[in-house]
Protein backbone atom coordinates (compact mmCIF):
# COMPACT_ATOMS: atom_id res chain seq x y z
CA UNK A 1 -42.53 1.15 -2.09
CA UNK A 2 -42.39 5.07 -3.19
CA UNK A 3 -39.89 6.97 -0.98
CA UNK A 4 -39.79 10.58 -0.90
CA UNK A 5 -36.75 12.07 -2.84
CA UNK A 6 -35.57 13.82 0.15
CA UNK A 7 -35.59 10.44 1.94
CA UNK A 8 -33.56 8.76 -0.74
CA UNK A 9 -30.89 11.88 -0.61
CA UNK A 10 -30.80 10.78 3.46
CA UNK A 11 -30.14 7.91 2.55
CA UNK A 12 -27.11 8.59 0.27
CA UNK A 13 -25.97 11.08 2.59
CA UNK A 14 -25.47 8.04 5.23
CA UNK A 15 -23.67 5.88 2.59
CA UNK A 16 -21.46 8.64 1.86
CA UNK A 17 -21.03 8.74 5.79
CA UNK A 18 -20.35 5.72 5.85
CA UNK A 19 -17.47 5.77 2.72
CA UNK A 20 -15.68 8.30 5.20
CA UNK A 21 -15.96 6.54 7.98
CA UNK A 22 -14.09 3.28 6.04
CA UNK A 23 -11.40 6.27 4.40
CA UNK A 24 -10.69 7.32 8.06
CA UNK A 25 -10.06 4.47 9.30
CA UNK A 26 -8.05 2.88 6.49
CA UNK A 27 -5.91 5.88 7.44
CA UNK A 28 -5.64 6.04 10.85
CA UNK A 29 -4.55 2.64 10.78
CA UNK A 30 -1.99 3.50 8.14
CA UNK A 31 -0.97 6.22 10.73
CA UNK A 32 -1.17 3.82 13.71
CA UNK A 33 1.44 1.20 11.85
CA UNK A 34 3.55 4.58 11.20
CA UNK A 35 3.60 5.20 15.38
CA UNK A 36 4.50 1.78 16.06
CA UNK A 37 7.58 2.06 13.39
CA UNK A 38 8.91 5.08 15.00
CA UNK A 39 8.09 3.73 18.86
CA UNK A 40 10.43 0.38 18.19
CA UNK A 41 13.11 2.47 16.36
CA UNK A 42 13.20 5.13 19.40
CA UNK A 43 13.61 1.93 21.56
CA UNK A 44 16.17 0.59 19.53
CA UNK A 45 17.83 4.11 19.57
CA UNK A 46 18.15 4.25 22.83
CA UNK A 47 19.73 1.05 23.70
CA UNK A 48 22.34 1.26 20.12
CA UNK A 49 25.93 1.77 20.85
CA UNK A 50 28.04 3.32 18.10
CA UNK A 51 27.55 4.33 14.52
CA UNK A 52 23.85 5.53 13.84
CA UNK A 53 22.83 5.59 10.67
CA UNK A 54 19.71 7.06 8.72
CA UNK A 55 17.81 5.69 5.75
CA UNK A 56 16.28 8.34 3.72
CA UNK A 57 15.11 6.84 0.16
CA UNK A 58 17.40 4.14 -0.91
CA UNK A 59 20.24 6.69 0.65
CA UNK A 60 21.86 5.46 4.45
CA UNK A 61 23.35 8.54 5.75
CA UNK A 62 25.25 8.87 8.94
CA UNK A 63 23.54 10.28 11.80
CA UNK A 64 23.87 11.51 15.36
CA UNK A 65 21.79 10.01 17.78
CA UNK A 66 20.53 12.54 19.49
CA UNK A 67 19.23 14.38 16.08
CA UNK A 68 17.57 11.03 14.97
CA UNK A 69 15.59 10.83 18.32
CA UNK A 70 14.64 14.27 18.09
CA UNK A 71 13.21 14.08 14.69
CA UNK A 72 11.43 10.64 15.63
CA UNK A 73 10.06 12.09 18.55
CA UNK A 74 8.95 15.48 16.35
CA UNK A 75 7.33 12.67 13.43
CA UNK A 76 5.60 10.74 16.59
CA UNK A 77 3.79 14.18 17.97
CA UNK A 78 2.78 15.08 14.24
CA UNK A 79 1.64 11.40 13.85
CA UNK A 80 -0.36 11.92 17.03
CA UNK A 81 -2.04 15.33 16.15
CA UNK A 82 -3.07 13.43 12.87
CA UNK A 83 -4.38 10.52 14.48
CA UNK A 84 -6.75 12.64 17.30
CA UNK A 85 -7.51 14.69 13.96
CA UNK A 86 -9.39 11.63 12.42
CA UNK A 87 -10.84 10.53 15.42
CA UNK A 88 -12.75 13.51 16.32
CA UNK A 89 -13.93 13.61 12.66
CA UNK A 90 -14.81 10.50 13.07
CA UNK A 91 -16.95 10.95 16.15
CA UNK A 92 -18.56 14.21 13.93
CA UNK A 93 -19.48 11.89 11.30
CA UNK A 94 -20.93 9.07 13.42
CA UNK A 95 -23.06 11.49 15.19
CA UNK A 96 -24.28 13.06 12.24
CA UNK A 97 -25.13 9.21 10.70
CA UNK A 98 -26.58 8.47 13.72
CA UNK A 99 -29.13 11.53 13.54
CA UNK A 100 -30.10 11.31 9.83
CA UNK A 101 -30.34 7.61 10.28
CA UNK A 102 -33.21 8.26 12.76
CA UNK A 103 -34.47 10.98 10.71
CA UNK A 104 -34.96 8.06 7.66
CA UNK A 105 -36.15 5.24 9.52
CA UNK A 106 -38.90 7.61 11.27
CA UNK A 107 -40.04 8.65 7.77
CA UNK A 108 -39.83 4.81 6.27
CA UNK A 109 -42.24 4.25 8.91
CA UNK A 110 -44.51 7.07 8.44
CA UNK A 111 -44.43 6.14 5.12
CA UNK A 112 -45.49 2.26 5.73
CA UNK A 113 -48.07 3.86 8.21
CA UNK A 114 -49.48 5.72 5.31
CA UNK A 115 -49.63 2.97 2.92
CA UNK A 116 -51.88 0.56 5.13
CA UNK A 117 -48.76 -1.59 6.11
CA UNK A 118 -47.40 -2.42 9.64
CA UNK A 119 -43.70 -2.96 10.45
């Protein structure tokens, strides 16, 4: 079967759709695991008694408690912003996928129409 060159860029268009689509969420789950580090440590914060201390590195620095929630809580809302980031690309690129996939399968059938062939 002969496909029309624009059809065949379509179709690499939706595998490079689709590459993203794996790359986002490889990294939103990478961003998720983050969240859920920084969720248990602000609940073990908040029930510690004592010395708090901080590892930045392979450094463990003494740190207030108070400062250390702040600056979890600061990490979690960046986190956050990244995370609703990557999903509304992601609903972008599914929506554009979705289109240009009708787009090719409407002109594979046009063009198994043309040649004398039924689907």
């Amino acid at each position: 079967m002969d496909i029309a060159k624009d059809t065949q860029e379509k179709i690499a268009q939706l595998q490079l759709f689709e590459q993203n689509l794996h790359s986002f969420s490889t990294q939103k789950r990478t961003i998720q695991s983050q969240m859920l580090e920084i969720e248990n440590a602000l609940k073990e914060l908040e029930s510690s008694q004592g010395a708090i201390y901080k590892i930045v590195g392979t450094v463990m620095f003494h740190s207030e408690k108070e400062k250390l929630s702040k600056d979890l809580k600061e990490r979690k809302e960046v986190l956050d912003i990244r995370i609703k980031s990557f999903e509304k690309q992601e609903k972008a690129i599914e929506e554009k996928a979705k289109n240009l996939q009708t787009e090719v399968m409407a002109e594979l059938e046009k063009h198994m129409d043309k040649d004398g062939r039924t689907n």
